[in-house]
N, C-alpha and C. Protein backbone atom coordinates (compact mmCIF):
# COMPACT_ATOMS: atom_id res chain seq x y z
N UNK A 1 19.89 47.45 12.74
CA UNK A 1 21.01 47.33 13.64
C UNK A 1 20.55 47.35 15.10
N UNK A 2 19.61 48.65 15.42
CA UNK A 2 19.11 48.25 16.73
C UNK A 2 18.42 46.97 17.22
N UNK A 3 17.71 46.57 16.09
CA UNK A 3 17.16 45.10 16.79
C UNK A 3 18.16 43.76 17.04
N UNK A 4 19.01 43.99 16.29
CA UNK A 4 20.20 43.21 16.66
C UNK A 4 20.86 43.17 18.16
N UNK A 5 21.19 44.44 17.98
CA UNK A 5 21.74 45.03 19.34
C UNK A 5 20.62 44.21 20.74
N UNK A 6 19.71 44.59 20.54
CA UNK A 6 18.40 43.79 21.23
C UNK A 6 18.21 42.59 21.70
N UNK A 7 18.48 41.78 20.13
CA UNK A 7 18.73 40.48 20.58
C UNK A 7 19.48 40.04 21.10
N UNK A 8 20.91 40.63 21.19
CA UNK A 8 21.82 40.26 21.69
C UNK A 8 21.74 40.92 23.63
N UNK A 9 21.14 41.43 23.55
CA UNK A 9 21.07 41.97 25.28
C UNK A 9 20.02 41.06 25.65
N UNK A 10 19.17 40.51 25.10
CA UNK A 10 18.24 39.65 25.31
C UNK A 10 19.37 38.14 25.50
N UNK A 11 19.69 37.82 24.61
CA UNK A 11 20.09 36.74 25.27
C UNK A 11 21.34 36.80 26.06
N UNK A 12 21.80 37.66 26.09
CA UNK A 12 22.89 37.25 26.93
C UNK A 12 22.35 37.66 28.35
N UNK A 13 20.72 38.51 28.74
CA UNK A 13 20.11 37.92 29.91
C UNK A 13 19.74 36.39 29.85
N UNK A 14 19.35 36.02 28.99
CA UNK A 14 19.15 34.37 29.16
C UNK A 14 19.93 33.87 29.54
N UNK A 15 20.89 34.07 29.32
CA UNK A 15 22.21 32.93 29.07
C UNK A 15 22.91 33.23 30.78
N UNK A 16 22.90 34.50 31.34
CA UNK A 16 23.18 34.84 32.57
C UNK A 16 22.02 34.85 33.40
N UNK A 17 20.79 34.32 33.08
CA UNK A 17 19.69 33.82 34.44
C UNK A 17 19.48 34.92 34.80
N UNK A 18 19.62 36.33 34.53
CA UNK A 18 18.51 37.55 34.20
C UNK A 18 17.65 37.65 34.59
N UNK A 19 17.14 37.40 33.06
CA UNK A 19 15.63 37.30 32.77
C UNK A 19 14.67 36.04 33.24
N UNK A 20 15.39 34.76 34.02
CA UNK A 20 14.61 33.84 34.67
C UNK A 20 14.59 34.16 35.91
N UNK A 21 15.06 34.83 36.28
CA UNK A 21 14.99 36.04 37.56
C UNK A 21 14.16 36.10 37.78
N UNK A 22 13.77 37.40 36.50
CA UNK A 22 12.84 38.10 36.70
C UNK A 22 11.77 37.70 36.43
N UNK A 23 11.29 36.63 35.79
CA UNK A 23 10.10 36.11 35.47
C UNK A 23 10.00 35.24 37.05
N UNK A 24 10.73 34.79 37.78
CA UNK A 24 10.59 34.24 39.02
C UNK A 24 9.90 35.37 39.64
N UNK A 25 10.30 36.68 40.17
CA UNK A 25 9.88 37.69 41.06
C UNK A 25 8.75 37.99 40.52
N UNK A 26 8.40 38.02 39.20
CA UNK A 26 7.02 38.50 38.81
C UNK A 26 5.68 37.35 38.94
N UNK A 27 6.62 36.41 39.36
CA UNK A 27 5.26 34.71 39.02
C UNK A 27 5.24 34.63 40.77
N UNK A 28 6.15 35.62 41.79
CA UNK A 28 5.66 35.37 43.02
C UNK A 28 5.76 36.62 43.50
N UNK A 29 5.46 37.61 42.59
CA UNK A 29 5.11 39.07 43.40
C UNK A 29 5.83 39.33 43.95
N UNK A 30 7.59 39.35 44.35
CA UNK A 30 8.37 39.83 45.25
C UNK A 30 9.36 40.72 45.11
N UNK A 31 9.89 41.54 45.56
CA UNK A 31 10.87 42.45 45.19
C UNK A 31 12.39 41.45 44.94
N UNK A 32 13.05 42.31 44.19
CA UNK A 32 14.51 41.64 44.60
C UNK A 32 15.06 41.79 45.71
N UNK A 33 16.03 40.53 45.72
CA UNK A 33 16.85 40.67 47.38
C UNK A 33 17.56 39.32 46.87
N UNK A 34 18.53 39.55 48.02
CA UNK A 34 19.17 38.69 48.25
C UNK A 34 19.22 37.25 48.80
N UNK A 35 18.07 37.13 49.19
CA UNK A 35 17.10 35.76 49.97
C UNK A 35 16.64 35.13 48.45
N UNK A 36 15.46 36.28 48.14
CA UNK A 36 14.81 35.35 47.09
C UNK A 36 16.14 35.05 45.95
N UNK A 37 17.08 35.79 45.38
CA UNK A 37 18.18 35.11 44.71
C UNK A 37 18.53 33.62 44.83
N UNK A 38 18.75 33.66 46.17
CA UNK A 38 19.14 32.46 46.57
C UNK A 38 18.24 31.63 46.41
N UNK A 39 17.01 31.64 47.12
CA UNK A 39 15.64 30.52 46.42
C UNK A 39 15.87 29.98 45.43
N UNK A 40 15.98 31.11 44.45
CA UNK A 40 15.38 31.22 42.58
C UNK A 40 17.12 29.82 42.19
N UNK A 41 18.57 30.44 42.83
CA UNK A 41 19.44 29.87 42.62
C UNK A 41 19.41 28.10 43.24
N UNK A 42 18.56 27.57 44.10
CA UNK A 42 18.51 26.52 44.91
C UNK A 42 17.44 26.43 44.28
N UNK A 43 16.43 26.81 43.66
CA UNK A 43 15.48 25.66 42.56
C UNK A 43 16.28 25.45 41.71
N UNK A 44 16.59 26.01 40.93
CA UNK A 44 17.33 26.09 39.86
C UNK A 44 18.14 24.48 39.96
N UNK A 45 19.58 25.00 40.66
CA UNK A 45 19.94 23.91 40.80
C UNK A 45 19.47 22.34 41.11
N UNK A 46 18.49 23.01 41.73
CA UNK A 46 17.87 21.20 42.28
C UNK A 46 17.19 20.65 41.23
N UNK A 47 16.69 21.10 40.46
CA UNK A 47 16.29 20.61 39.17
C UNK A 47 16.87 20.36 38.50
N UNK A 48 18.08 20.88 38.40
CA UNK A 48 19.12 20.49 37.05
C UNK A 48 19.90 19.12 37.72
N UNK A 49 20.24 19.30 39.15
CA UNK A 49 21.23 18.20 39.63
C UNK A 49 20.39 16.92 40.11
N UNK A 50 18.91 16.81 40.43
CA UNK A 50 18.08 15.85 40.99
C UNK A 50 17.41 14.58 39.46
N UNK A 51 17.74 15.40 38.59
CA UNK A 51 17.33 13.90 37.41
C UNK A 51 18.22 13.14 37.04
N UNK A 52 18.30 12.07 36.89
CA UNK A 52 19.18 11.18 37.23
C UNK A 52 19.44 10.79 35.57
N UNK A 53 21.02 10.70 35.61
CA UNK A 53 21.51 10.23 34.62
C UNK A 53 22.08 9.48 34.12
N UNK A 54 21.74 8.63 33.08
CA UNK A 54 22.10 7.48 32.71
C UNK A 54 23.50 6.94 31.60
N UNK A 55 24.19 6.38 32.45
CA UNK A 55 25.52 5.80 31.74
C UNK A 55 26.60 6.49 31.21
């Protein structure tokens, strides 16, 4: 039952950009804040909205 419980806190950081957070702050050494949020939120997006889609 606990590992359940687990998985489920696990993804529902995935699913709420969490845990890609935090793998952001740890792949550039930085504390949290409110700046780098915004970075991590403006890659994010620009990658998802900059490939172009067809038909």
């Amino acid at each position: 039952m606990r590992s359940l419980w687990q998985f489920i806190v696990a993804l529902a950081r995935e699913l709420g950009d969490e845990a890609a957070y935090a793998r952001h702050l740890r792949a550039r050494g930085v504390p949290p804040s409110g700046a780098e949020w915004r970075k991590f939120s403006d890659e994010k997006m620009r990658g998802k909205y900059s490939r172009a889609k067809c038909c």
